[in-house]
C-alpha atoms as a PDB file:
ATOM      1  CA  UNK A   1      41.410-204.175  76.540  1.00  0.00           C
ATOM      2  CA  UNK A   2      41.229-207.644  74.631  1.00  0.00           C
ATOM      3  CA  UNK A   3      38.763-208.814  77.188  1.00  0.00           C
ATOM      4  CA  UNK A   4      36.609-206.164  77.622  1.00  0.00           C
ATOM      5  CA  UNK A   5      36.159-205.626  73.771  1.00  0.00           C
ATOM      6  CA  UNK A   6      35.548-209.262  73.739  1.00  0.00           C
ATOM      7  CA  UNK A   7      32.695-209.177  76.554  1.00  0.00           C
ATOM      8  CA  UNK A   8      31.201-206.409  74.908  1.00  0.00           C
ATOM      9  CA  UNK A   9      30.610-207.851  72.303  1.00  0.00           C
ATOM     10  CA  UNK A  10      29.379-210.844  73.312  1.00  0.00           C
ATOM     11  CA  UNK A  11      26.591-208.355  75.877  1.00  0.00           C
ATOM     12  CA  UNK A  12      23.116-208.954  74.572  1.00  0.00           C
ATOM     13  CA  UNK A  13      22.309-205.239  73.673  1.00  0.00           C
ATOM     14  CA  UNK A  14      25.628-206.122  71.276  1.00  0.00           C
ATOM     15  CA  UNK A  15      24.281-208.894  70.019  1.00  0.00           C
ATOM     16  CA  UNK A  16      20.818-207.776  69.835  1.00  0.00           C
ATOM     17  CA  UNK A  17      22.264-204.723  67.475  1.00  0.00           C
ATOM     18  CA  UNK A  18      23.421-207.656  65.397  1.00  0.00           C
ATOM     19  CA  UNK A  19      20.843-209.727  65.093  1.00  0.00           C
ATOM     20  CA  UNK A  20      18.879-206.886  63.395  1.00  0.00           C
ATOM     21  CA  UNK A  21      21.844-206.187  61.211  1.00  0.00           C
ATOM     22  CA  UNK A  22      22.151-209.625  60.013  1.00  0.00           C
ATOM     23  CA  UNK A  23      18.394-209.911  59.166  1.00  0.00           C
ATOM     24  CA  UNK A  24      18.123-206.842  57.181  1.00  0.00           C
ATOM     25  CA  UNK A  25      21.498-207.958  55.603  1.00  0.00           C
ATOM     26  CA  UNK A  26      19.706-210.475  54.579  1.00  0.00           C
ATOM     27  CA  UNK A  27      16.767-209.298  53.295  1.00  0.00           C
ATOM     28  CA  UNK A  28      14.403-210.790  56.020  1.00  0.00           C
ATOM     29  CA  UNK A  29      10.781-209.669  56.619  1.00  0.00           C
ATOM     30  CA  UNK A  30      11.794-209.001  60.703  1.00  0.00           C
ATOM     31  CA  UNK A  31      10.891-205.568  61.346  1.00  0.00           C
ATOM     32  CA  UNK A  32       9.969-203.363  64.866  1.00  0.00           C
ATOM     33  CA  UNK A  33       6.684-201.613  64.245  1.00  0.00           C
ATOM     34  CA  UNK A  34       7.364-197.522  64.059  1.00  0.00           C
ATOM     35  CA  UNK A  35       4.336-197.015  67.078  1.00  0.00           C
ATOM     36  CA  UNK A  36       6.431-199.371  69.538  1.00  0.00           C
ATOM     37  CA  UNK A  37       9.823-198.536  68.497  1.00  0.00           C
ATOM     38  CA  UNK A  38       8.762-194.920  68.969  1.00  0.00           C
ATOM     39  CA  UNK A  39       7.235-196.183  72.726  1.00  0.00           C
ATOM     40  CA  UNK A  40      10.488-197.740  73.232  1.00  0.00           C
ATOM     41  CA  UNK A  41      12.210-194.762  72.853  1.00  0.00           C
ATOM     42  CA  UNK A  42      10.241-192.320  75.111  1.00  0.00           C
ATOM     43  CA  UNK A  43      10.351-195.003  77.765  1.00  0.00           C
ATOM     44  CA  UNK A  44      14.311-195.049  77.309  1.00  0.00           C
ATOM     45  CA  UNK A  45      14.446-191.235  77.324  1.00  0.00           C
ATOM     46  CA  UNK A  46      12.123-190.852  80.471  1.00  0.00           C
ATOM     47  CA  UNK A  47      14.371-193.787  82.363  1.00  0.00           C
ATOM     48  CA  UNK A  48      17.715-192.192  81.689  1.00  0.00           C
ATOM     49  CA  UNK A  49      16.647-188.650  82.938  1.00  0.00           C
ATOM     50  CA  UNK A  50      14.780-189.782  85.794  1.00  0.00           C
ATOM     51  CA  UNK A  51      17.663-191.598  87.023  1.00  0.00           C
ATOM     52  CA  UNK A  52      20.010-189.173  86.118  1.00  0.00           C
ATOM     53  CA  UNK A  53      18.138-186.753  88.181  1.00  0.00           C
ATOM     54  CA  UNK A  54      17.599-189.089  91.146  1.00  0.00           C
ATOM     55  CA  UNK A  55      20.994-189.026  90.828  1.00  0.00           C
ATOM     56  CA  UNK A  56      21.745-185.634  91.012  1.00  0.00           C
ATOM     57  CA  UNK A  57      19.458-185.145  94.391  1.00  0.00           C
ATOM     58  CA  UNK A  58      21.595-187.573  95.854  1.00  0.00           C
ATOM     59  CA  UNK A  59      24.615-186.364  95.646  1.00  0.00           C
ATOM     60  CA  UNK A  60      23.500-182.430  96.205  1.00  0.00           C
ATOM     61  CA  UNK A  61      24.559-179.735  93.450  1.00  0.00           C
ATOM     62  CA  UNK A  62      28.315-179.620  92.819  1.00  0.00           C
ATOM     63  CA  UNK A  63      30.343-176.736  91.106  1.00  0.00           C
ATOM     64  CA  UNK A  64      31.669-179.389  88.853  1.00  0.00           C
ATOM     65  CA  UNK A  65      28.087-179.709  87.398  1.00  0.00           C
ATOM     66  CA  UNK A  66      27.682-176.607  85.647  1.00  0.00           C
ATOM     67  CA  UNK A  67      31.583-176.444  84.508  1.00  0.00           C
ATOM     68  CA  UNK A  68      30.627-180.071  83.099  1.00  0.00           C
ATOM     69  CA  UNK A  69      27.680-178.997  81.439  1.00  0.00           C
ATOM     70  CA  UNK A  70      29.529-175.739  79.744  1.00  0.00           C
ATOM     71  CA  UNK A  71      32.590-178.101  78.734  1.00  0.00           C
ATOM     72  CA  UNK A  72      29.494-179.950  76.682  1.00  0.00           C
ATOM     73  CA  UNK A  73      28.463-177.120  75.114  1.00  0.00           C
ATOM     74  CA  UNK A  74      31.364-176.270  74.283  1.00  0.00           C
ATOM     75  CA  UNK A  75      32.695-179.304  72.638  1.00  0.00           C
ATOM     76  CA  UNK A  76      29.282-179.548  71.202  1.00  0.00           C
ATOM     77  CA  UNK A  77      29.481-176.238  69.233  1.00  0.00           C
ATOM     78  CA  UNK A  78      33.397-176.990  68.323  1.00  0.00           C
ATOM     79  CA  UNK A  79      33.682-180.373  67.058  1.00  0.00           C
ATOM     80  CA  UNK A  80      31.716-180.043  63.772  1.00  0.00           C
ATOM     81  CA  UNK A  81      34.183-177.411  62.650  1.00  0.00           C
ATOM     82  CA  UNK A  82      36.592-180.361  63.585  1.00  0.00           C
ATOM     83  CA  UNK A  83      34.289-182.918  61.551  1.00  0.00           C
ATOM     84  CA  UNK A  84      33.612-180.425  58.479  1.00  0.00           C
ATOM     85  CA  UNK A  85      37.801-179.651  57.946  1.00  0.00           C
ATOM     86  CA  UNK A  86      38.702-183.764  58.410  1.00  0.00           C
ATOM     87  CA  UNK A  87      35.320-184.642  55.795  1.00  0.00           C
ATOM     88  CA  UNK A  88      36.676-181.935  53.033  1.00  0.00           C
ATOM     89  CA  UNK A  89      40.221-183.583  53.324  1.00  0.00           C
ATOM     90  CA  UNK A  90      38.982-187.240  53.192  1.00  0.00           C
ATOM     91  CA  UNK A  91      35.813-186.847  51.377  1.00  0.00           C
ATOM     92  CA  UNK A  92      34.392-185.527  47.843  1.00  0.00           C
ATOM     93  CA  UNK A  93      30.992-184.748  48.896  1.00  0.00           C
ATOM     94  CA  UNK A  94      29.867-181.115  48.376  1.00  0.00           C
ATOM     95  CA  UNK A  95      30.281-178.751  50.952  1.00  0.00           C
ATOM     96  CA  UNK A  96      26.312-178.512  52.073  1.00  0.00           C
ATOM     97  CA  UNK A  97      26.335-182.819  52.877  1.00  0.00           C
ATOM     98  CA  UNK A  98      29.615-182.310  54.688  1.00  0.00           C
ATOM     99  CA  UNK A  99      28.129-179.243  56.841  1.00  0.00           C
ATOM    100  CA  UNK A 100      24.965-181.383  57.425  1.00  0.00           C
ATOM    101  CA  UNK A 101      26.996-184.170  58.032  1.00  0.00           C
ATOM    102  CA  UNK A 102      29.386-182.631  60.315  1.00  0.00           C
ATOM    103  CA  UNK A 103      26.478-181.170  62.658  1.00  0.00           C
ATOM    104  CA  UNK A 104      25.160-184.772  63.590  1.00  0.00           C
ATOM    105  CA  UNK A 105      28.920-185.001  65.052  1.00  0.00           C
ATOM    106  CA  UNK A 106      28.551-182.233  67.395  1.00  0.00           C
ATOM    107  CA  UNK A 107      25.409-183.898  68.686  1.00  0.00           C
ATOM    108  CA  UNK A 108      24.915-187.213  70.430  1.00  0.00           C
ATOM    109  CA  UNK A 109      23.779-190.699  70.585  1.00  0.00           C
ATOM    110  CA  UNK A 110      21.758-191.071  73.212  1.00  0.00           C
ATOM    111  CA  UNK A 111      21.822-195.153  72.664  1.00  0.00           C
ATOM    112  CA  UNK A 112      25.302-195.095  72.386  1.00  0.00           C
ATOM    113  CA  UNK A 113      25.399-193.134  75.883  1.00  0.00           C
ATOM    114  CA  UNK A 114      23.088-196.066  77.397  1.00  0.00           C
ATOM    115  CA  UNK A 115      25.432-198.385  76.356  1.00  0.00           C
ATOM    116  CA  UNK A 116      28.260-196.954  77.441  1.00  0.00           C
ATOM    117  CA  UNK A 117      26.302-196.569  81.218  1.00  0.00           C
ATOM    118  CA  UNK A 118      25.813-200.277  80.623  1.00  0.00           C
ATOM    119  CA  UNK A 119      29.195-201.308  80.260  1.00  0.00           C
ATOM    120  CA  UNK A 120      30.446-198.991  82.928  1.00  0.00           C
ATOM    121  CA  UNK A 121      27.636-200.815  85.521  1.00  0.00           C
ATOM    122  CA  UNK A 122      28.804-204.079  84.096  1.00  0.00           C
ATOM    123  CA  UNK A 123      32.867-203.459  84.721  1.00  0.00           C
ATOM    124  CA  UNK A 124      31.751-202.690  88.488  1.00  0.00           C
ATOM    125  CA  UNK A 125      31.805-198.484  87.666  1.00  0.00           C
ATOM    126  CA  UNK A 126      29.557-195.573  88.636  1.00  0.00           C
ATOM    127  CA  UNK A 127      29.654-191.948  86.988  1.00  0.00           C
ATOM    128  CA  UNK A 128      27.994-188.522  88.320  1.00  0.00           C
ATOM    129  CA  UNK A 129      24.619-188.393  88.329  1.00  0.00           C
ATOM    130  CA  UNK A 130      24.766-185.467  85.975  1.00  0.00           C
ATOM    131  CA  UNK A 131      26.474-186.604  83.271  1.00  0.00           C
ATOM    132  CA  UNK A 132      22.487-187.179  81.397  1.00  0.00           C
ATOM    133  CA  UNK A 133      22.275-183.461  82.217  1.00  0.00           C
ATOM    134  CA  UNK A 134      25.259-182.929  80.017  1.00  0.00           C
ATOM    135  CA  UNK A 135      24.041-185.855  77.499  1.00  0.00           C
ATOM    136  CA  UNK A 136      20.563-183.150  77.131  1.00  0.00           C
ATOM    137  CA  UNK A 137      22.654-179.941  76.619  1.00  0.00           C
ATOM    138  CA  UNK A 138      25.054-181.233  74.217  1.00  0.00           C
ATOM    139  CA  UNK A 139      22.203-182.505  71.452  1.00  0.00           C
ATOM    140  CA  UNK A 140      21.480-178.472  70.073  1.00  0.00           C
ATOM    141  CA  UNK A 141      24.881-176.392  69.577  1.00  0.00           C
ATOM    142  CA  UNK A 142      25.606-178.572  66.754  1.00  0.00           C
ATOM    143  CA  UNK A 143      22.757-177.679  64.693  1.00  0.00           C
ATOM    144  CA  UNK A 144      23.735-174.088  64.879  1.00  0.00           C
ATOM    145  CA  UNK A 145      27.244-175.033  64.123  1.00  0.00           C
ATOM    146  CA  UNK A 146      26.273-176.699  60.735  1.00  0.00           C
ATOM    147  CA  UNK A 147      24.307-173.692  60.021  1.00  0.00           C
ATOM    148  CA  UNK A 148      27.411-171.574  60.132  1.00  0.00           C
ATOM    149  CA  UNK A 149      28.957-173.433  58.010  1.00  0.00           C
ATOM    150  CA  UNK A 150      26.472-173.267  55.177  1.00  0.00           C
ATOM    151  CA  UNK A 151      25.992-169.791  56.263  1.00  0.00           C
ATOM    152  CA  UNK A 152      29.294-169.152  55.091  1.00  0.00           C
ATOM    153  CA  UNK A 153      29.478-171.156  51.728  1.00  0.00           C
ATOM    154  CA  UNK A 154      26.339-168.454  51.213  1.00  0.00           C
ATOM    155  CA  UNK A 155      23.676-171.627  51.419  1.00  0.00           C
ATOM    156  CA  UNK A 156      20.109-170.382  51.823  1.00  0.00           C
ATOM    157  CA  UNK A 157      18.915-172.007  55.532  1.00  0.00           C
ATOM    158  CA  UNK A 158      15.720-171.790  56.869  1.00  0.00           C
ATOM    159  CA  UNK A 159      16.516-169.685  59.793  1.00  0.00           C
ATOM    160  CA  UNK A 160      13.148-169.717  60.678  1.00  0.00           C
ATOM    161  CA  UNK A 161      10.672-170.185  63.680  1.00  0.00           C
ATOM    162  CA  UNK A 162      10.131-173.575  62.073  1.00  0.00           C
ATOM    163  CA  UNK A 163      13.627-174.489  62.776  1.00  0.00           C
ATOM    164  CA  UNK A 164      14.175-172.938  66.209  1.00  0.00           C
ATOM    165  CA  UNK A 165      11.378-175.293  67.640  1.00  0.00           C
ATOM    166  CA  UNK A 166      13.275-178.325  66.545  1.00  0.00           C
ATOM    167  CA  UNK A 167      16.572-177.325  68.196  1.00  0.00           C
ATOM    168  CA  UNK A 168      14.978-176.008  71.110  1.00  0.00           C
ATOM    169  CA  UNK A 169      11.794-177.942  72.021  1.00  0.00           C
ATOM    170  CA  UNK A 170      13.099-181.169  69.942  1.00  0.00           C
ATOM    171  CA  UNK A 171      10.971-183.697  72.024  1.00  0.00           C
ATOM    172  CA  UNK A 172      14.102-185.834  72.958  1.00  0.00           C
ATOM    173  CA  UNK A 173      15.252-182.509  74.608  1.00  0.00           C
ATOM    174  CA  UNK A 174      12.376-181.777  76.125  1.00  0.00           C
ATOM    175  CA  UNK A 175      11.676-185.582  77.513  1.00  0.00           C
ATOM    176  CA  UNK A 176      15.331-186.041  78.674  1.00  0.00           C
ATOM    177  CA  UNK A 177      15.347-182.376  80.626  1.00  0.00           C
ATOM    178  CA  UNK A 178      11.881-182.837  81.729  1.00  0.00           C
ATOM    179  CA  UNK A 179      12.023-186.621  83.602  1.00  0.00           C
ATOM    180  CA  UNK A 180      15.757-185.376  84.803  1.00  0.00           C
ATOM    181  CA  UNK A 181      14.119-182.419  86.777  1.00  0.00           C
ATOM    182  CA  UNK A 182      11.116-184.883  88.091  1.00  0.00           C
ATOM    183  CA  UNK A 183      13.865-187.335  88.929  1.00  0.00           C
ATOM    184  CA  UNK A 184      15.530-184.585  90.887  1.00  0.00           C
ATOM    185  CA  UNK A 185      12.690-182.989  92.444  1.00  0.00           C
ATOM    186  CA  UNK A 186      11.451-186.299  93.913  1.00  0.00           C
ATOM    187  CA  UNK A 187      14.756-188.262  94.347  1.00  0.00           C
ATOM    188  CA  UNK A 188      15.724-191.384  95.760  1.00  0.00           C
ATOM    189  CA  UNK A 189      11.940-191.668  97.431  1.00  0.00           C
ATOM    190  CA  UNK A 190      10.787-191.348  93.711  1.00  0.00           C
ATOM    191  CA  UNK A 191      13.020-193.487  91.879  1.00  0.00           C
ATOM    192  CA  UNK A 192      12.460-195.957  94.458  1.00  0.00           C
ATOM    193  CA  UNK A 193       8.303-195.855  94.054  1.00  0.00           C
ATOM    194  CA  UNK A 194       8.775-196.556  90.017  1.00  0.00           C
ATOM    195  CA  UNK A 195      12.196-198.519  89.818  1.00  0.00           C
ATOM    196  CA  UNK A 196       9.727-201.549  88.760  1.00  0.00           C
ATOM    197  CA  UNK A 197       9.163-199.573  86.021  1.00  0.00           C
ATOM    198  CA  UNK A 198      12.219-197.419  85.131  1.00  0.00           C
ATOM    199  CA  UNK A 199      15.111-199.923  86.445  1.00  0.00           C
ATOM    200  CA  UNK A 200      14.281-203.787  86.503  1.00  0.00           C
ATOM    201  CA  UNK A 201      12.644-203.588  82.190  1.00  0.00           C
ATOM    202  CA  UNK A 202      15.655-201.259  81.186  1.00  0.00           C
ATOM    203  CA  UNK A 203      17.823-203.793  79.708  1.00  0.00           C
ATOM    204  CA  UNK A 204      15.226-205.986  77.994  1.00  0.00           C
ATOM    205  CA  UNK A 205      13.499-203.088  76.580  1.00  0.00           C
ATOM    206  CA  UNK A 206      17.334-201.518  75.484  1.00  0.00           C
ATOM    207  CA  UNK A 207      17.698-204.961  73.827  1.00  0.00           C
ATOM    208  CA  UNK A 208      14.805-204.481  71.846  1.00  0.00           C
ATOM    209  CA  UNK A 209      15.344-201.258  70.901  1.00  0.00           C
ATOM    210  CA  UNK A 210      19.321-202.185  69.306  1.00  0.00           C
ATOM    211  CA  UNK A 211      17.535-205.356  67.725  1.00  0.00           C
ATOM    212  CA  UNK A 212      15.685-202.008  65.655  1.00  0.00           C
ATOM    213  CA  UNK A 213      18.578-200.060  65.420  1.00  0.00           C
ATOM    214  CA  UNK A 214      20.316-202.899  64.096  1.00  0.00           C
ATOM    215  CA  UNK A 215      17.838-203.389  61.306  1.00  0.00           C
ATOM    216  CA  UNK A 216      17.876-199.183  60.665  1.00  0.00           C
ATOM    217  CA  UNK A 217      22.071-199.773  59.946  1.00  0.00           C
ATOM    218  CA  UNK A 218      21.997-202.951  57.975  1.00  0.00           C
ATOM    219  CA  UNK A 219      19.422-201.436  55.178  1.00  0.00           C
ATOM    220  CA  UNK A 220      21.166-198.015  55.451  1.00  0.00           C
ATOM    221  CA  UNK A 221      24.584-200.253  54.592  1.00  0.00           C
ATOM    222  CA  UNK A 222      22.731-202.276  51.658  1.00  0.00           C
ATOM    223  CA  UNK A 223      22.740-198.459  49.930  1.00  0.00           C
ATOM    224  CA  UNK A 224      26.019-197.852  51.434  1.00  0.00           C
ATOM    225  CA  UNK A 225      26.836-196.985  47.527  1.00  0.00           C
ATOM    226  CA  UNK A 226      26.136-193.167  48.711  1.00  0.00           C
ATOM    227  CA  UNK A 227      29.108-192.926  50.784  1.00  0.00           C
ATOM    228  CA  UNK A 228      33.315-192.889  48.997  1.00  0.00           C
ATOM    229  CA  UNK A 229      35.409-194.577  50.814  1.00  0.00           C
ATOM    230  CA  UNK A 230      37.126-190.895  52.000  1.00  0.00           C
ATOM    231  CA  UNK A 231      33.497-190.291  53.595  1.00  0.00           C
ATOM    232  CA  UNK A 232      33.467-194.454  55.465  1.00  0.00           C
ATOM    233  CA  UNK A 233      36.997-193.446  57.092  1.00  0.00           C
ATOM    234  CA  UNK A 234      35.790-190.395  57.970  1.00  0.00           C
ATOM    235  CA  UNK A 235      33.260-192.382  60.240  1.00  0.00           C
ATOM    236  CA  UNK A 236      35.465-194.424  62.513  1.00  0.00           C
ATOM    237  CA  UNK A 237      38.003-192.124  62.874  1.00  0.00           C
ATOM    238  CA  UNK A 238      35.886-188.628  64.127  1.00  0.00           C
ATOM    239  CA  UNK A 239      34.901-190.642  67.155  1.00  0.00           C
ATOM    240  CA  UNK A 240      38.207-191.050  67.895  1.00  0.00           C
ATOM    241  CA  UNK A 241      39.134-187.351  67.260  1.00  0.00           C
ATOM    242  CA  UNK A 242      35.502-186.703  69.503  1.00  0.00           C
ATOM    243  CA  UNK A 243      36.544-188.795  72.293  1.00  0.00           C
ATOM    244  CA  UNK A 244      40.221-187.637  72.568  1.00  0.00           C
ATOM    245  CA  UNK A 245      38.671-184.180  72.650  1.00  0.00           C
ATOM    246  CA  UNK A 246      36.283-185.626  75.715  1.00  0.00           C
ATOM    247  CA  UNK A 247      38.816-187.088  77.565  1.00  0.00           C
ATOM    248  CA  UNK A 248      40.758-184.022  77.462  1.00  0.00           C
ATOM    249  CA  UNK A 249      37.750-182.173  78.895  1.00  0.00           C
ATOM    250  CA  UNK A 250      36.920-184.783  81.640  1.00  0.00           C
ATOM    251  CA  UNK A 251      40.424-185.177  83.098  1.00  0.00           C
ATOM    252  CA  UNK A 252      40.420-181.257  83.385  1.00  0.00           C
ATOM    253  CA  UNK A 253      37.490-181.294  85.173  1.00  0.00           C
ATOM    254  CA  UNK A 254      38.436-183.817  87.648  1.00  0.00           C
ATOM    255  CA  UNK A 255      35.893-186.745  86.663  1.00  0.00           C
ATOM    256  CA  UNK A 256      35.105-189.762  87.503  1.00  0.00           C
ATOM    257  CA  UNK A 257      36.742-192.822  85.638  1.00  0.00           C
ATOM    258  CA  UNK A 258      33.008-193.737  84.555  1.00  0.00           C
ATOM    259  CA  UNK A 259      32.540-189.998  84.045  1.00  0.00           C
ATOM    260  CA  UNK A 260      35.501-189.512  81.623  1.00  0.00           C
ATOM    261  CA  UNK A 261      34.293-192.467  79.519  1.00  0.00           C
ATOM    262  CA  UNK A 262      31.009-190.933  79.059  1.00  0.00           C
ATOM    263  CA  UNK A 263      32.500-187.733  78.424  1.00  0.00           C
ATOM    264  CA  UNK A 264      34.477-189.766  75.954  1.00  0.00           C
ATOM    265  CA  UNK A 265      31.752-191.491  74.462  1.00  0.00           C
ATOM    266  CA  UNK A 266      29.437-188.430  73.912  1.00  0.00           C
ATOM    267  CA  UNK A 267      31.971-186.498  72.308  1.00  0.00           C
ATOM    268  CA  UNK A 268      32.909-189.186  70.107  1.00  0.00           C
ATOM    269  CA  UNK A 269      28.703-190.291  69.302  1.00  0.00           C
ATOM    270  CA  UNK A 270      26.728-188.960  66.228  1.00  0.00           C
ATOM    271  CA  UNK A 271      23.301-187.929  66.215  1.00  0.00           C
ATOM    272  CA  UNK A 272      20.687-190.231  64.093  1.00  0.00           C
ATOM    273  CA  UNK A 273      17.576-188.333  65.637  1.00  0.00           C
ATOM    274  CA  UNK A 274      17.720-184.731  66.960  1.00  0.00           C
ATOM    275  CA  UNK A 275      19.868-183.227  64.328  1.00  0.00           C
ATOM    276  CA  UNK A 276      18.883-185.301  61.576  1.00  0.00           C
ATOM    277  CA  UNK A 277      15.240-183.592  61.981  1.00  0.00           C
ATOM    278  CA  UNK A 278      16.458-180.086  62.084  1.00  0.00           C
ATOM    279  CA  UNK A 279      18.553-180.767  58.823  1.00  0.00           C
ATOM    280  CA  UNK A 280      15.029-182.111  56.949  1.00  0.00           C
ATOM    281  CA  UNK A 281      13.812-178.259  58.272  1.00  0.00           C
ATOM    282  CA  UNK A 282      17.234-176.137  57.375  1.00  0.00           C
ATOM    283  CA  UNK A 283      18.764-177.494  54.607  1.00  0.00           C
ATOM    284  CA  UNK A 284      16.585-179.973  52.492  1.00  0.00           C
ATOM    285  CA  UNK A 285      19.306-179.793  49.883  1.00  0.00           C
ATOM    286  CA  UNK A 286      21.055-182.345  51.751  1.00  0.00           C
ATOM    287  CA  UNK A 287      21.237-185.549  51.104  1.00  0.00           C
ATOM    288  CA  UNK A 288      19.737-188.005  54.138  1.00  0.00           C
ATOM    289  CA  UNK A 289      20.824-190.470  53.090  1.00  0.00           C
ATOM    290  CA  UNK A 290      24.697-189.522  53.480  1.00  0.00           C
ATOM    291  CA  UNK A 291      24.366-188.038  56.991  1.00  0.00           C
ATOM    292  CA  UNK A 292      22.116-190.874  58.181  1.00  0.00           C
ATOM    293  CA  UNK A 293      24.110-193.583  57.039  1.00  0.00           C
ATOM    294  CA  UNK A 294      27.352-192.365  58.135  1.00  0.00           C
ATOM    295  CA  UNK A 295      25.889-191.608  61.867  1.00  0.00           C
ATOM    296  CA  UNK A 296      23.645-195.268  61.846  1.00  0.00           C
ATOM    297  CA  UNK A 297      25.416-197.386  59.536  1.00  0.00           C
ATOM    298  CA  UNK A 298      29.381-196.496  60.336  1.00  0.00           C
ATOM    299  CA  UNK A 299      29.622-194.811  63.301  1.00  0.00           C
ATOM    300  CA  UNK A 300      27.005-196.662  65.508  1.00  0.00           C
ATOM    301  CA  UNK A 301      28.057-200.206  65.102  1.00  0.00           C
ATOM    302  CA  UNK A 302      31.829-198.908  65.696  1.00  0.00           C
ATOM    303  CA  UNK A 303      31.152-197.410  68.883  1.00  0.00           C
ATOM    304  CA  UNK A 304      28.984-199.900  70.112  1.00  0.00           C
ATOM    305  CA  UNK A 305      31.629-202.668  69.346  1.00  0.00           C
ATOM    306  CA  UNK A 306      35.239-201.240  69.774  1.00  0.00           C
ATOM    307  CA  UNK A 307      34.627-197.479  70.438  1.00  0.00           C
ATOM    308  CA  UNK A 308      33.446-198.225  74.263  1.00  0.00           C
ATOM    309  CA  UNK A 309      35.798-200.534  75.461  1.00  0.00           C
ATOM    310  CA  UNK A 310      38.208-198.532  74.177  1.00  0.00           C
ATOM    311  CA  UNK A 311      37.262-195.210  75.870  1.00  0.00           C
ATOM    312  CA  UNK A 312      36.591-197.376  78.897  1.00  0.00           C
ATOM    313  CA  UNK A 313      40.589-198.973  78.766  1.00  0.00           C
ATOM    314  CA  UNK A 314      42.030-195.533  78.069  1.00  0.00           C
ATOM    315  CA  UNK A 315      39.493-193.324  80.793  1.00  0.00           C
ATOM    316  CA  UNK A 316      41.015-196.278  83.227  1.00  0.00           C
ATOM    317  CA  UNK A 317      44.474-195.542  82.566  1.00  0.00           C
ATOM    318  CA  UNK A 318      44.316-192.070  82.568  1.00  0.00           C
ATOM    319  CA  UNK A 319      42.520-191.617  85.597  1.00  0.00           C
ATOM    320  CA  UNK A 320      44.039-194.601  87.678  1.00  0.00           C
ATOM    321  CA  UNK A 321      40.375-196.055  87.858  1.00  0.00           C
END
């Protein structure tokens, strides 16, 4: 466990996170320009789905998919009821920041999923194809979740048409879904005729990319002064809650040791860009600045650092992997 925290951390897409940490720590002028980080990010969206769907045609449709898929919903739509109950105990904020708050904990990180497929390719592991698939469904039952909540503290959401397009047609969604059905339309053939494109840059480009996200957490943590010190626990230890919760669900289903750690690691990830935007449309109230800091700023840097190699030690014991 020891080791493999210790070569995680020491993985350039680690140490890339930390870089930009450090320099916005520090006040320095280094920044990623919004147009490219935004390229950055379709091109890591469109790379995970097309291989995920590549995948998929592969290894032929499996009953296990769609039982995979519903366990994501479901843990999706349940664990911010988990996440609202453990942030009144811990936590003073008022009950609208802790329902926003507790929705980007039903959702998931897709970064934090790449890195987890990273360290699972780097520790000699594969995981079904599908698991993206479950990575795309698992980003929306949150947001109604959250809306519940504030629902029933009588909060006045914006239930409205407005707000349906961002949880359904949220362009992450829509990007991951759409290059996961291309991927499995045209399969191996396909993936093979762009991996120049889609496989050898993926690392470099990921590096990049948590050099930015790096930079995002260190100036969300120099106005860490938003968040008590009930709300800061709160953020390491719902992962854990999150991935106990996913490892439950992947051992049921019979998974993979590499699929168990991602079902591990999206249960226990926090959304900093699907829910965050439906929150801006359905409850302006809240305060960004809590729910972004505690998903970029706490719970980011702890799964990217300790959180995986742990899920990846305990998916190997429990499965034998």
């Amino acid at each position: 466990m020891l080791d493999l925290a210790a070569n995680n951390l020491l993985s350039p897409i680690v140490l890339s996170f930390v870089l930009g940490l450090f320099a916005a720590l520090a006040r320095s002028d280094l920044s990623v320009p919004e147009a490219v980080a935004k390229g950055i990010s379709l091109y890591l969206l469109f790379a995970i789905g097309f291989k995920g769907g590549a995948g998929v045609a592969a290894h032929g449709f499996e009953p296990r998919l769609a039982a995979t898929i519903l366990a994501g919903l479901v843990l999706s739509f349940a664990l911010p009821f988990a996440a609202f109950g453990l942030l009144r105990v811990l936590s003073g904020m008022s009950r609208v920041d802790a329902a926003a708050v507790a929705g980007h904990y039903g959702s998931i990180s897709i970064v934090t999923f790449v890195a987890a497929t990273t360290l699972l390719a780097n520790a000699g592991l594969t995981a079904e194809g599908y698991m993206v698939a479950v990575a795309a469904a698992m980003e929306a039952p949150a947001i109604l979740s959250a809306l519940w909540l504030l629902s029933r503290g009588d909060q006045n959401t914006n239930m409205d048409s407005d707000l349906w397009r961002e949880i359904l047609l949220n362009g992450s969604i829509v990007l991951l879904l759409g290059a996961f059905l291309i991927g499995m339309t045209t399969g191996q053939d396909g993936l093979d005729s762009i991996a120049p494109f889609i496989v050898s840059p993926f690392q470099g480009v990921l590096c990049i990319f948590l050099l930015d996200m790096g930079l995002i957490a260190g100036r969300g943590l120099r106005s860490a002064g938003v968040l008590d010190r009930g709300a800061v626990v709160f953020g390491v230890v719902m992962p854990l809650i999150g991935a106990a919760a996913g490892l439950g669900a992947g051992l049921v289903l019979g998974l993979s040791t590499g699929g168990v750690m991602l079902m591990m690691t999206l249960s226990a990830s926090a959304s900093y860009i699907a829910v965050p935007a439906a929150m801006r449309v359905a409850v302006p109230e809240a305060n960004p600045s809590i729910y972004l800091t505690l998903s970029l700023a706490v719970t980011f840097p702890f799964n990217l650092t300790l959180g995986l190699p742990l899920y990846l030690a305990t998916a190997r014991i429990m499965t034998g992997g």
